[in-house]
C-alpha atoms as a PDB file:
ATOM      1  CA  UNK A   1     -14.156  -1.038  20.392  1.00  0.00           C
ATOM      2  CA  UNK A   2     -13.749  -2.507  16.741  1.00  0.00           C
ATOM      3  CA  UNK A   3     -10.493  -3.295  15.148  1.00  0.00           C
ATOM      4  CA  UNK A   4     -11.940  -0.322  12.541  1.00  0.00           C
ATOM      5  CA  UNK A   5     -11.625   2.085  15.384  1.00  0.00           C
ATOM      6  CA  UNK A   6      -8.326   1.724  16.688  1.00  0.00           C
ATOM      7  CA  UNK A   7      -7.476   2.234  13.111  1.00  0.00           C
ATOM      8  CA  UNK A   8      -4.271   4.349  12.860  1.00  0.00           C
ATOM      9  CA  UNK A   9      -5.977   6.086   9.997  1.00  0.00           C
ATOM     10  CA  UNK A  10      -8.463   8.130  12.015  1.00  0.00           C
ATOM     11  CA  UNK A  11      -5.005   9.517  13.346  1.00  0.00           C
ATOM     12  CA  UNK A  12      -3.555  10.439  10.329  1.00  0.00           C
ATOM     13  CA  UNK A  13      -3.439  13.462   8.266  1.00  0.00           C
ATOM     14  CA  UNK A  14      -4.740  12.898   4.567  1.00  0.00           C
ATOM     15  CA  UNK A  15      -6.453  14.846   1.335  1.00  0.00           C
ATOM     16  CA  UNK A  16      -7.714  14.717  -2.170  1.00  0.00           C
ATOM     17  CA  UNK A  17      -5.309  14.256  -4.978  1.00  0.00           C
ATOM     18  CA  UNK A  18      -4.713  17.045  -6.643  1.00  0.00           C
ATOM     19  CA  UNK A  19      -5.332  14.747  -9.823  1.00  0.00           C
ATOM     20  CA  UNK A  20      -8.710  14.060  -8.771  1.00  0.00           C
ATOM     21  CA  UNK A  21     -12.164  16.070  -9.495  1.00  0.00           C
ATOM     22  CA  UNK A  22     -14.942  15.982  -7.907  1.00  0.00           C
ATOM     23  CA  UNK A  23     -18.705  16.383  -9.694  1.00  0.00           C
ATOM     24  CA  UNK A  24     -21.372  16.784  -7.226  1.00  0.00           C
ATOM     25  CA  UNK A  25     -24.275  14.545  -8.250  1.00  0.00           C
ATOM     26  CA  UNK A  26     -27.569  13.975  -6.004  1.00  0.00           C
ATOM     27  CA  UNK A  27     -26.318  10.532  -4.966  1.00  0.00           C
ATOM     28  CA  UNK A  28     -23.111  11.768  -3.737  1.00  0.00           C
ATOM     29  CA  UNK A  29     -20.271  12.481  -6.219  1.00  0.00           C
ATOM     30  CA  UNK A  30     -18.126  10.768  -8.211  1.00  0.00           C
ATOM     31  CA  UNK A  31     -14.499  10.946  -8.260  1.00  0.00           C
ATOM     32  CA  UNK A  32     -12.388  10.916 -11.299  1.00  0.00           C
ATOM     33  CA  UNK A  33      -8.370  10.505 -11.203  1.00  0.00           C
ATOM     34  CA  UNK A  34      -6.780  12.121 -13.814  1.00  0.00           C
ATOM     35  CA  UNK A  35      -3.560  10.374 -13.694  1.00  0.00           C
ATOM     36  CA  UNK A  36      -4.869   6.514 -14.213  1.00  0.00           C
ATOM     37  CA  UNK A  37      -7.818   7.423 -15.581  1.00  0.00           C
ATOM     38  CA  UNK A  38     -10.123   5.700 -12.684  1.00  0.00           C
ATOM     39  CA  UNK A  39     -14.116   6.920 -12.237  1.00  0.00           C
ATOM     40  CA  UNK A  40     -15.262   6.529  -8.853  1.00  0.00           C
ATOM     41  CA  UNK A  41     -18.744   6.557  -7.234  1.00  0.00           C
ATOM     42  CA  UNK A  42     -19.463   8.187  -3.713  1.00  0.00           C
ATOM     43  CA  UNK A  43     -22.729   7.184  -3.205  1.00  0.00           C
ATOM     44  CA  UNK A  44     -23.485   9.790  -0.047  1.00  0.00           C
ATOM     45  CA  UNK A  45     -23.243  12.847   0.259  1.00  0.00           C
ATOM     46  CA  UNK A  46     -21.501  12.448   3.617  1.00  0.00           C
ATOM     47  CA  UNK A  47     -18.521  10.610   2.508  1.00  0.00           C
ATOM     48  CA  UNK A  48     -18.613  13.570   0.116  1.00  0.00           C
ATOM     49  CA  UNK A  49     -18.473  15.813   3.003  1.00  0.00           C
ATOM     50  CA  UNK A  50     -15.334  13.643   4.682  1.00  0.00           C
ATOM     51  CA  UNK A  51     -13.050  13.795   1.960  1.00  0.00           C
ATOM     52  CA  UNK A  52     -14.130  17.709   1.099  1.00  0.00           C
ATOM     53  CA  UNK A  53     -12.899  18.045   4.728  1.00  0.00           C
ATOM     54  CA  UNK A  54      -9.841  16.492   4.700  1.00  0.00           C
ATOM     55  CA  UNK A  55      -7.280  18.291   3.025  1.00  0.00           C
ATOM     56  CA  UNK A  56      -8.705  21.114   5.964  1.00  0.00           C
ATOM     57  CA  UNK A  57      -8.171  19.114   8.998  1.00  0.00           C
ATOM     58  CA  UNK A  58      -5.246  17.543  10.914  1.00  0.00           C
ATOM     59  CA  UNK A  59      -6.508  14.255  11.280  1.00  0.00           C
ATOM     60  CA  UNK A  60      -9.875  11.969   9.602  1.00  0.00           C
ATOM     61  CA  UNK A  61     -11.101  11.980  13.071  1.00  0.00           C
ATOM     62  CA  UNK A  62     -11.257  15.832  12.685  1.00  0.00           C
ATOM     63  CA  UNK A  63     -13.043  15.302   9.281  1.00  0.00           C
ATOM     64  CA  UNK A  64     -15.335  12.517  10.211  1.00  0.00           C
ATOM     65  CA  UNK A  65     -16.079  14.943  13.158  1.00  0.00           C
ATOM     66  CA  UNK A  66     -16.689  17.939  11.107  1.00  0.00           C
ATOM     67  CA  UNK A  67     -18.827  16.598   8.844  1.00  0.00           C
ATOM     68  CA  UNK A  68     -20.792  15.679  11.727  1.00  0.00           C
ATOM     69  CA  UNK A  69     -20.455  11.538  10.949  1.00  0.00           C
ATOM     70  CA  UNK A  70     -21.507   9.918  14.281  1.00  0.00           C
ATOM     71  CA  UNK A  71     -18.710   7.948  15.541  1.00  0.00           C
ATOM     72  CA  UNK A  72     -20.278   4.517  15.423  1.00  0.00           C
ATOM     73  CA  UNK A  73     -20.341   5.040  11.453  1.00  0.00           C
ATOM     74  CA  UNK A  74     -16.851   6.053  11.516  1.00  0.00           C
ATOM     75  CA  UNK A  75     -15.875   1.947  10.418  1.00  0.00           C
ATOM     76  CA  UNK A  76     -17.625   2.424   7.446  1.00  0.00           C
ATOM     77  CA  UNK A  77     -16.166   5.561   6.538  1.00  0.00           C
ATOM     78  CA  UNK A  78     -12.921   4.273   7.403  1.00  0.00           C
ATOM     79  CA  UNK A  79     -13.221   1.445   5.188  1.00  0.00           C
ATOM     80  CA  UNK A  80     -14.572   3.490   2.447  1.00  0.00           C
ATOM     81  CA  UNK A  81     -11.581   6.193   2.770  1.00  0.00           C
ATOM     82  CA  UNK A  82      -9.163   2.963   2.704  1.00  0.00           C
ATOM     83  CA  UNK A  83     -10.363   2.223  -0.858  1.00  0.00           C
ATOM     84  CA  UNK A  84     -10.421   5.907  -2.058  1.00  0.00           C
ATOM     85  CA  UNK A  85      -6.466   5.311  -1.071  1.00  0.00           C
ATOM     86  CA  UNK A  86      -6.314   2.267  -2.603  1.00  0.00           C
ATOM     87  CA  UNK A  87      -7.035   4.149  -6.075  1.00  0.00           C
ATOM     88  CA  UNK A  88      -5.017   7.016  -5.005  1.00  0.00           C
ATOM     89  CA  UNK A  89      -8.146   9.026  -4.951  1.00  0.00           C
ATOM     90  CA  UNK A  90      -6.636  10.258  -1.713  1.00  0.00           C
ATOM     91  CA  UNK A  91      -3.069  10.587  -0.673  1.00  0.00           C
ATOM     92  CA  UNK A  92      -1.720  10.602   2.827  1.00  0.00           C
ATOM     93  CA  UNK A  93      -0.297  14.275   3.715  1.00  0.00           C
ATOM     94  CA  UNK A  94       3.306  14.147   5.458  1.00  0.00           C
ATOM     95  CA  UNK A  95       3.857  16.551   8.806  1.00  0.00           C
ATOM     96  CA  UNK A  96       5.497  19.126   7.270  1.00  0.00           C
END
């Protein structure tokens, strides 16, 4: 098991900012924040997929798993989501 994959955020609970849109492109999407301003590329479709699912599910496991991302990829994706939060493309959601 990779450091990646004991990664406490496949356990947590996150979503797209609600100052971020999305425009579907046939590369992917990209990602602009409306609050700083910041353009953003997803180059595949499945990371697309991931953070459409997030804001649905209780964990990024759960969203990794529904968008059907095997879980040897899940590192990638992990490390991809990691910079969508570094940009605040995504926030982390709270238990409420």
């Amino acid at each position: 098991m990779t450091t990646l994959m004991a990664d406490s955020m496949l356990d947590e609970t996150w979503t797209l900012s609600g100052s971020v849109a999305l425009r579907p492109e046939p590369f992917g999407a990209l990602a602009y924040h409306f609050g700083n301003r910041k353009l953003t590329f997803l180059k595949k479709k499945e990371l697309v997929d991931v953070v459409n699912a997030l804001g649905d599910c209780d964990t990024v496991a759960e969203a990794l798993t529904r968008a059907g991302i095997p879980a040897l990829q899940w590192p990638a994706y992990v490390i991809a989501l990691r910079g969508l939060a570094a940009s605040d493309m995504i926030l982390e959601r709270k238990p409420s």
